[in-house]
Protein backbone atom coordinates (compact mmCIF):
# COMPACT_ATOMS: atom_id res chain seq x y z
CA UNK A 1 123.32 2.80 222.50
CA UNK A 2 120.12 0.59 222.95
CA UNK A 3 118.79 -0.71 219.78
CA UNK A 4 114.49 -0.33 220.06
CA UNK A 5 113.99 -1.17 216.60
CA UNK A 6 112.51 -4.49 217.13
CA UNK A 7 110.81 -6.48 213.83
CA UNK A 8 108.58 -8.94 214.91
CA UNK A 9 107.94 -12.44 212.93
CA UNK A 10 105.82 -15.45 213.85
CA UNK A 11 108.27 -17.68 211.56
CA UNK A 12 111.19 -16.32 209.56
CA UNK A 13 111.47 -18.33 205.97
CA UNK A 14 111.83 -15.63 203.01
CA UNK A 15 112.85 -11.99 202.64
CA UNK A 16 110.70 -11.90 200.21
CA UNK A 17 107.83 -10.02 202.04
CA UNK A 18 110.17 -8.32 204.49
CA UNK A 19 109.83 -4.52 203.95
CA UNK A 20 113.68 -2.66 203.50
CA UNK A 21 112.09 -0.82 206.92
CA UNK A 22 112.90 -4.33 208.78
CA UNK A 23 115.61 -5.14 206.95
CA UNK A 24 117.63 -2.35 207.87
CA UNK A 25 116.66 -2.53 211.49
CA UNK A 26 117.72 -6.24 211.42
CA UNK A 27 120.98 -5.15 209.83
CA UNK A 28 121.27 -2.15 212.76
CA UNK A 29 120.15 -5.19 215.35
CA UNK A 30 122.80 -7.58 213.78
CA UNK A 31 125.52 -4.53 213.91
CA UNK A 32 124.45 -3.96 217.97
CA UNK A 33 125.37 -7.52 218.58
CA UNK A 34 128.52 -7.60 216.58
CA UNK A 35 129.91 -4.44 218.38
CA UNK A 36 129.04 -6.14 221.89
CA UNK A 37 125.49 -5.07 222.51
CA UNK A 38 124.21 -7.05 225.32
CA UNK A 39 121.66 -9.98 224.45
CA UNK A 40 118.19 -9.32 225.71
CA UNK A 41 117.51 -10.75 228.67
CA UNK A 42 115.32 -14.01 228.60
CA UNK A 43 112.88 -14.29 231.52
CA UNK A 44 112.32 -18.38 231.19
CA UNK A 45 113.85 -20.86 228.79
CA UNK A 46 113.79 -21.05 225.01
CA UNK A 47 114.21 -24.12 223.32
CA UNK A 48 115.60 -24.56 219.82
CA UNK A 49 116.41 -27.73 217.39
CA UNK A 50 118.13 -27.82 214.20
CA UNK A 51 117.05 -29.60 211.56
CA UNK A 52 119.64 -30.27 208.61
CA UNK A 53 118.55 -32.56 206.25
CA UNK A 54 120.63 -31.72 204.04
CA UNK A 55 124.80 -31.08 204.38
CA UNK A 56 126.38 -27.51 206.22
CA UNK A 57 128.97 -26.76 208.01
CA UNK A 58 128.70 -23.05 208.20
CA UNK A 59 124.88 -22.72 208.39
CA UNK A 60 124.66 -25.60 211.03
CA UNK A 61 127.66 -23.53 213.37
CA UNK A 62 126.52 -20.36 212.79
CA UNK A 63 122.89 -20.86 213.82
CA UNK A 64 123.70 -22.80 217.09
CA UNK A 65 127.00 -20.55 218.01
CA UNK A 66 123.60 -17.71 217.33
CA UNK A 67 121.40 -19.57 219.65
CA UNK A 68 124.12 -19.98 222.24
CA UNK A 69 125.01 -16.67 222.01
CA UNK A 70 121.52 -15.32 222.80
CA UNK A 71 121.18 -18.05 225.99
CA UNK A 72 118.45 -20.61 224.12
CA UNK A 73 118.67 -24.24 225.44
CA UNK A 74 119.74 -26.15 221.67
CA UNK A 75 118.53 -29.69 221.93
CA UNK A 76 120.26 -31.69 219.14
CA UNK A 77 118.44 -33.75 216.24
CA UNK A 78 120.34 -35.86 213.81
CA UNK A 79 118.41 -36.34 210.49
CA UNK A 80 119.96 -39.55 209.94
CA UNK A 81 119.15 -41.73 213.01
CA UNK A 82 115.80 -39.71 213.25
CA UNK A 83 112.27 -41.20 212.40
CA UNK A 84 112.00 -39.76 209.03
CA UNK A 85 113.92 -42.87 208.22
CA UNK A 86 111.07 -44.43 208.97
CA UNK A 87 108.32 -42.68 206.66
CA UNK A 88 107.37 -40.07 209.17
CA UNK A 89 106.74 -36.71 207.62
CA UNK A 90 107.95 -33.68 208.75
CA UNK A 91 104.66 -32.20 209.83
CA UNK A 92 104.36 -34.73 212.01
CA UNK A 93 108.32 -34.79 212.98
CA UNK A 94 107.75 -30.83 214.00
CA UNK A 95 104.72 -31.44 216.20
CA UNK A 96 106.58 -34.08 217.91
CA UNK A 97 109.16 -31.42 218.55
CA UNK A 98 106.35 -28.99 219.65
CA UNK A 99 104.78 -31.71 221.72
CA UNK A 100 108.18 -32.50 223.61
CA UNK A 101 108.38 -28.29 224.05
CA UNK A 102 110.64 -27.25 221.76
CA UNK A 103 109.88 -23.69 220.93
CA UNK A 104 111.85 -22.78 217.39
CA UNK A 105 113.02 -25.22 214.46
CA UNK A 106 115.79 -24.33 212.15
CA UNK A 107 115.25 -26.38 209.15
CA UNK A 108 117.59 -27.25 205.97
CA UNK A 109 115.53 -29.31 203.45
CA UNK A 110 115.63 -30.34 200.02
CA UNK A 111 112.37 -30.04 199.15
CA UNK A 112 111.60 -25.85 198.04
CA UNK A 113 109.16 -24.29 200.05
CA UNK A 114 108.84 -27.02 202.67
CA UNK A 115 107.96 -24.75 205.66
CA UNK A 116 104.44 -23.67 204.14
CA UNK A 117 103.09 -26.98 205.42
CA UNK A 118 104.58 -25.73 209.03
CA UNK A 119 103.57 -22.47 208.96
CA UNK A 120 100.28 -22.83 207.39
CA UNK A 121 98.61 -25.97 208.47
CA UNK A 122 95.34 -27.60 207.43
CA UNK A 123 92.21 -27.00 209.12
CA UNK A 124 92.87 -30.19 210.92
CA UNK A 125 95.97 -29.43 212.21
CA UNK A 126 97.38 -27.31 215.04
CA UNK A 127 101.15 -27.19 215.33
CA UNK A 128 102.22 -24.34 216.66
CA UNK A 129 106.25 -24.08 216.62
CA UNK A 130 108.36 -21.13 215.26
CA UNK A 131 110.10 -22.18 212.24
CA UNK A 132 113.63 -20.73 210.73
CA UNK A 133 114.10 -20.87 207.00
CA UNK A 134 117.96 -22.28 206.86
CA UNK A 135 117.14 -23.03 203.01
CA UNK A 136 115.09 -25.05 201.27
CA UNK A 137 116.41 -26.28 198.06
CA UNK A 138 117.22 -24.50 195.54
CA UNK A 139 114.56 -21.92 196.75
CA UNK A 140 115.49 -19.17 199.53
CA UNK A 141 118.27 -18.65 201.99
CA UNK A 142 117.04 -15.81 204.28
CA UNK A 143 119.93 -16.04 206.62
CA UNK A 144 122.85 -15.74 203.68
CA UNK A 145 121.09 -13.46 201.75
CA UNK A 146 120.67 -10.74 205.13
CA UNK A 147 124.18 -11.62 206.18
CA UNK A 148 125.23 -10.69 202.42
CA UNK A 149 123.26 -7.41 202.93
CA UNK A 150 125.25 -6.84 206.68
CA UNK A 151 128.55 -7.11 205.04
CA UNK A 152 128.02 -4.80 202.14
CA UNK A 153 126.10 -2.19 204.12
CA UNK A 154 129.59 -2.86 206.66
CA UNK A 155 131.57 -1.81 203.76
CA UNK A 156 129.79 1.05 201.61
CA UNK A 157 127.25 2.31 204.15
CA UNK A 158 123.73 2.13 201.62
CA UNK A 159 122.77 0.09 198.89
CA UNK A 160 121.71 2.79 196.64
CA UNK A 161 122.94 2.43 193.08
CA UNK A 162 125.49 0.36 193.92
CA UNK A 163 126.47 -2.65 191.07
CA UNK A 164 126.18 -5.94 191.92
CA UNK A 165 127.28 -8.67 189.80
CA UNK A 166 126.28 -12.27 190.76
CA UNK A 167 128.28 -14.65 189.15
CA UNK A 168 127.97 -18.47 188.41
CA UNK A 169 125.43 -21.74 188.78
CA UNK A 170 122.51 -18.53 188.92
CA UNK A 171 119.38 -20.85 188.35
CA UNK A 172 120.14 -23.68 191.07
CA UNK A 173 121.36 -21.25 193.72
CA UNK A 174 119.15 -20.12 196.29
CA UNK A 175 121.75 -17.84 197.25
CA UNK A 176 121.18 -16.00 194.45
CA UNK A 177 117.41 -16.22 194.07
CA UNK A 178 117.52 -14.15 197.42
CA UNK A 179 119.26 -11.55 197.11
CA UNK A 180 118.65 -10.81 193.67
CA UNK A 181 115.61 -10.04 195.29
CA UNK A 182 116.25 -7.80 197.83
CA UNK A 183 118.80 -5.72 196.37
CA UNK A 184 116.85 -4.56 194.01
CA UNK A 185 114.34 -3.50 196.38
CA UNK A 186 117.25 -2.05 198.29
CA UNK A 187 118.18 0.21 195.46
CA UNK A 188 121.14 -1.83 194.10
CA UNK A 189 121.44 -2.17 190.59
CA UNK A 190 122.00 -6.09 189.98
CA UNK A 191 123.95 -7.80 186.99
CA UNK A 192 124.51 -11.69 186.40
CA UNK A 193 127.06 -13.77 184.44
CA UNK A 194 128.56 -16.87 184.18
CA UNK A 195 127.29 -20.06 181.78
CA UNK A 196 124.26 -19.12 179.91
CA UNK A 197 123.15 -22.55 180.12
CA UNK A 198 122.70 -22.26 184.44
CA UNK A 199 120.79 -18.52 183.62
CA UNK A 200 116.98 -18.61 183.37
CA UNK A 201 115.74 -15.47 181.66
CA UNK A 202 113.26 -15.21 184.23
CA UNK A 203 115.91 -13.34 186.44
CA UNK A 204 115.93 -10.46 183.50
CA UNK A 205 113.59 -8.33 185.81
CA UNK A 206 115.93 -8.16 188.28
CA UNK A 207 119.30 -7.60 186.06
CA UNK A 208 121.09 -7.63 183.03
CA UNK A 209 123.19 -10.56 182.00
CA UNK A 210 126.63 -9.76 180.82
CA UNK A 211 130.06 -11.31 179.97
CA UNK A 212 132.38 -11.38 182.86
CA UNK A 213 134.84 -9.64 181.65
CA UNK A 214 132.26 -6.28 180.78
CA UNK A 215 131.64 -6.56 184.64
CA UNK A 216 134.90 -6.44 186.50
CA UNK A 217 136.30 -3.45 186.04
CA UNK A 218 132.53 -1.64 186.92
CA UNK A 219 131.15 -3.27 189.78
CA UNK A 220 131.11 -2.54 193.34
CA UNK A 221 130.63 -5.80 194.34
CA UNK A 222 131.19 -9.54 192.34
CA UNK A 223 129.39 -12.08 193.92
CA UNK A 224 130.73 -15.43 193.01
CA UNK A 225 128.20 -18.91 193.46
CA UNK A 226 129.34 -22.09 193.96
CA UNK A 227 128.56 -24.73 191.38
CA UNK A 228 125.66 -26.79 192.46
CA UNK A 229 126.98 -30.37 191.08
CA UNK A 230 124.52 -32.07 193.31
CA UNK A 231 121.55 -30.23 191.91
CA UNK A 232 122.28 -31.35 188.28
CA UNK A 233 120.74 -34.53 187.76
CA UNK A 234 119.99 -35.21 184.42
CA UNK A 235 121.72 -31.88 182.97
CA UNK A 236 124.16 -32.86 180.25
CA UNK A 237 126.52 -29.77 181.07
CA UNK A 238 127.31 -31.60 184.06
CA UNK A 239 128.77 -34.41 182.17
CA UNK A 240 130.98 -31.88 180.30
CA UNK A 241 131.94 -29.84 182.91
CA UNK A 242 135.80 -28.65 183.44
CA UNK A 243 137.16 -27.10 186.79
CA UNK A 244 139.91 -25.29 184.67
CA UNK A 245 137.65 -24.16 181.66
CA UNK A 246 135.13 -22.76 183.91
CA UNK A 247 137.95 -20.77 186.01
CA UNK A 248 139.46 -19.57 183.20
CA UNK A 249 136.19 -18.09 181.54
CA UNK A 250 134.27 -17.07 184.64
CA UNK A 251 136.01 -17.42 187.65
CA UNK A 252 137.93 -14.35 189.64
CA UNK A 253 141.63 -15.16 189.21
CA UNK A 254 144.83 -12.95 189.45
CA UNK A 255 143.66 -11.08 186.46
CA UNK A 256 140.28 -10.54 186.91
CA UNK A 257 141.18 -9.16 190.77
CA UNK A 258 143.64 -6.88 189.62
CA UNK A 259 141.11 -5.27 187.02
CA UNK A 260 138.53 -4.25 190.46
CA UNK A 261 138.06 -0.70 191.62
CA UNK A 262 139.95 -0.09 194.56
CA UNK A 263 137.21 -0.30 197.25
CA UNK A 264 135.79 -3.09 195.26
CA UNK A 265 135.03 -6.61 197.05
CA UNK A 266 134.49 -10.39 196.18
CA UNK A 267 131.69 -11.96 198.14
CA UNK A 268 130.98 -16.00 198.29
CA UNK A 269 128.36 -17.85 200.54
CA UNK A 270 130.68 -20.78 200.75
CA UNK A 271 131.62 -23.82 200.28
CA UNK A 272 134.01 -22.53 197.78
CA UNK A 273 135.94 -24.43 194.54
CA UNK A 274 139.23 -22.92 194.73
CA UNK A 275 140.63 -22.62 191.90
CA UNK A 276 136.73 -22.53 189.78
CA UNK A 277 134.58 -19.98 191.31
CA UNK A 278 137.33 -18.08 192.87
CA UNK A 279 141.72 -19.09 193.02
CA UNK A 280 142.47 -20.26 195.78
CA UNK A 281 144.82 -17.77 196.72
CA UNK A 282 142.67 -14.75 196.79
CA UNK A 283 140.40 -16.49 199.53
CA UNK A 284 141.83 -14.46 202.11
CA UNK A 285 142.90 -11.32 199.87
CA UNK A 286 142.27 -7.68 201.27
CA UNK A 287 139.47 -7.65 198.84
CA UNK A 288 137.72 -11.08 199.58
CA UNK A 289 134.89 -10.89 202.30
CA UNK A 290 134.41 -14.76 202.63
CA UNK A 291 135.54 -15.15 206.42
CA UNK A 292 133.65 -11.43 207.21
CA UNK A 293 130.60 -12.80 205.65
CA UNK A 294 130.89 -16.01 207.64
CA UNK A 295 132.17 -13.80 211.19
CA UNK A 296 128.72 -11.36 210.33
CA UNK A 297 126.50 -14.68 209.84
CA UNK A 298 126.27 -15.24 213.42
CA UNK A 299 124.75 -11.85 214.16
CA UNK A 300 122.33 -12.13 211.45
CA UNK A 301 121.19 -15.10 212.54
CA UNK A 302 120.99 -13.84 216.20
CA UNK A 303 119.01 -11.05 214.77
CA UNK A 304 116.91 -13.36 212.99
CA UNK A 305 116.18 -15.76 215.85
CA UNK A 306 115.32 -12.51 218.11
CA UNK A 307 113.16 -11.21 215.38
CA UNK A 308 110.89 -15.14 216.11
CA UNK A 309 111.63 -14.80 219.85
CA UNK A 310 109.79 -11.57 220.06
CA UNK A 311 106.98 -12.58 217.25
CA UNK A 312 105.93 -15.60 219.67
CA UNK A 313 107.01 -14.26 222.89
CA UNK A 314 109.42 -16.20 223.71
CA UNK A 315 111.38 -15.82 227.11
CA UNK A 316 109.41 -13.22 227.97
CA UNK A 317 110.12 -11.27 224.65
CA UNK A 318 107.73 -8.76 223.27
C-alpha cells in the first residue's frame, strides 16, 4: 500500500515542535520502508555529508546505510583532518559544504543547540543547506528518540497510557530529554529513576521519580541510559562512582527481569555498560529491544531524511 502521508521539514533538529500528526505518519513512513516499500524515486542527485564531531558508531552507520538506502550520493567528511582544526567555524564549514553542492548535513556536535546558527542565520548571511539534528550535546536526539517511538508503537500498537520508566544518567542524556518529551505528548505516562544526584527536578512535569524497584514490576516499558562519564567534568559523583554498586541498585539484572510483566520490554539507545545499566547477558533476551531499536533506526532515519528531501525539494521531491 502507498504511503501519501508525507511531513515536510526545511531542517529536521528537535521533535520538540513536531505535532503527534507527523510523528505518527513518520512512524507509518518508517514502517513502509521496513516492510519493503519502495524508496521514492529521485529525479536528479542528492548530496549528503556527515558531520560527527563527536564519537558514534551506530548513529554514524545508520544515517549513511539510510542515505544509501534512499539512493543520495554521501560524500565523506572527517572532523579530524577537517579545517575546524584550523579555527574555522562551522557556519562557515557548512557554507563551504553548500558552496561545493552538498544538499543535506547530518551533524553530531558537542555544543547544545548548535544548528540554530545553521538554520537561522544573521541578516548577513545566506547559507542555505538542509541540516539533520544527529545530537547536539547533551540537548536533543531526534533520530533515537523517533526510532524509540517506532519500536514501541512495533510492539504495543499506541502510546496511550502506557508506563514508561526511564532509567539512569537522566540530566546529561539527550536521549532522555527527547523522549520524555514526546511521550508525554503521545499519551504515555512517563516515570524516572536511577541516582538522584543525575535527576534535575525540572523533569517533574513530565514524570514522577521513583525507586527502581517500585517500577519494575508496573511498567510497560524500562528504558535504561547509559552513564555519560564523559559529560561529568567537575562532578564529584564521578570520582566515586562503582560499576557494581550502580548495577546492583539500579541496573536491570536477573532479578529485576524476572519481576517484568510478560509483554514487558527493556529499551537502550546504546553504547551499553554490561553489567551497569543492563547484565550483560540479557542484551539479547526475548525481552531486550536493543538490536530492534538499532535494525528500526535505519528507517527512521530514512523517514527523517525524506521528510528534508521533500521540505527543500530535493531530487525532484515535493
Amino acid at each position: 500500500m502507498k504511503n501519501t502521508n508525507f511531513v515536510t521539514l526545511k531542517s529536521f533538529v528537535s521533535v520538540e515542535n513536531l505535532t503527534a500528526e507527523e510523528v505518527m505518519a513518520l512512524i507509518e513512513r518508517a514502517e513502509y520502508f521496513k516492510n519493503g516499500g519502495a524508496r521514492p524515486h529521485l529525479t536528479c542527485p542528492v548530496y549528503v555529508t556527515n558531520m560527527f564531531f563527536e564519537n558514534s558508531s551506530r548513529t554514524h552507520t545508520s544515517f549513511e546505510m539510510a542515505e544509501r538506502k534512499l539512493g543520495l550520493k554521501v560524500i565523506p567528511f572527517d572532523p579530524a583532518h577537517s579545517s575546524t582544526k584550523k579555527g574555522e567555524t562551522l557556519y562557515d564549514t557548512s557554507l563551504i559544504m553548500a558552496a561545493l553542492g552538498i544538499d543535506l548535513e547530518v551533524i553530531r556536535h558537542s555544543e547544545n543547540e548548535y544548528y540554530n546558527q545553521l538554520i537561522h542565520p544573521k541578516q548577513n548571511q545566506h547559507l542555505n543547506i538542509g541540516v539533520i539534528n544527529a545530537g547536539d550535546g547533551s540537548g536533543q536526539h531526534p533520530s533515537q528518540c523517533l526510532l524509540d517511538m517506532m519500536t514501541i508503537h512495533e510492539q504495543f500498537g499506541h502510546f496511550k497510557n502506557l508506563k514508561v520508566a526511564i532509567v539512569g544518567d537522566i540530566t546529561n542524556s539527550r536521549v532522555a530529554k527527547s523522549n520524555m518529551d514526546l511521550l508525554t505528548r503521545l499519551g504515555a505516562k512517563v516515570y524516572f529513576s536511577g541516582p538522584e544526584y543525575w535527576y534535575d527536578r525540572q523533569f517533574d512535569k513530565f514524570g514522577e521519580y521513583k525507586p527502581i524497584d517500585d517500577l519494575v514490576s508496573q511498567m510497560d516499558v524500562m528504558m535504561l541510559l547509559r552513564v555519560q562519564h564523559e559529560r561529568h567534568a567537575g562532578d564529584p559523583n564521578e570520582a566515586q562512582f562503582d560499576a557494581q554498586k550502580y548495577h546492583a541498585k539500579y541496573g536491570i539484572n536477573q532479578k529485576r527481569y524476572d519481576q517484568l510483566k510478560d509483554d514487558a520490554i527493556i529499551m537502550h539507545p546504546g553504547p551499553i555498560n554490561h553489567d551497569v545499566e543492563l547484565s550483560g547477558d540479557l542484551v539479547e533476551a526475548p525481552k531486550c529491544r536493543f538490536v530492534r531499536q538499532m535494525e528500526n533506526g535505519v528507517f527512521m532515519r530514512m523517514a527523517m531524511i525524506e521528510a528534508v528531501m521533500r521540505g527543500r525539494k530535493l531530487g525532484g521531491l515535493s
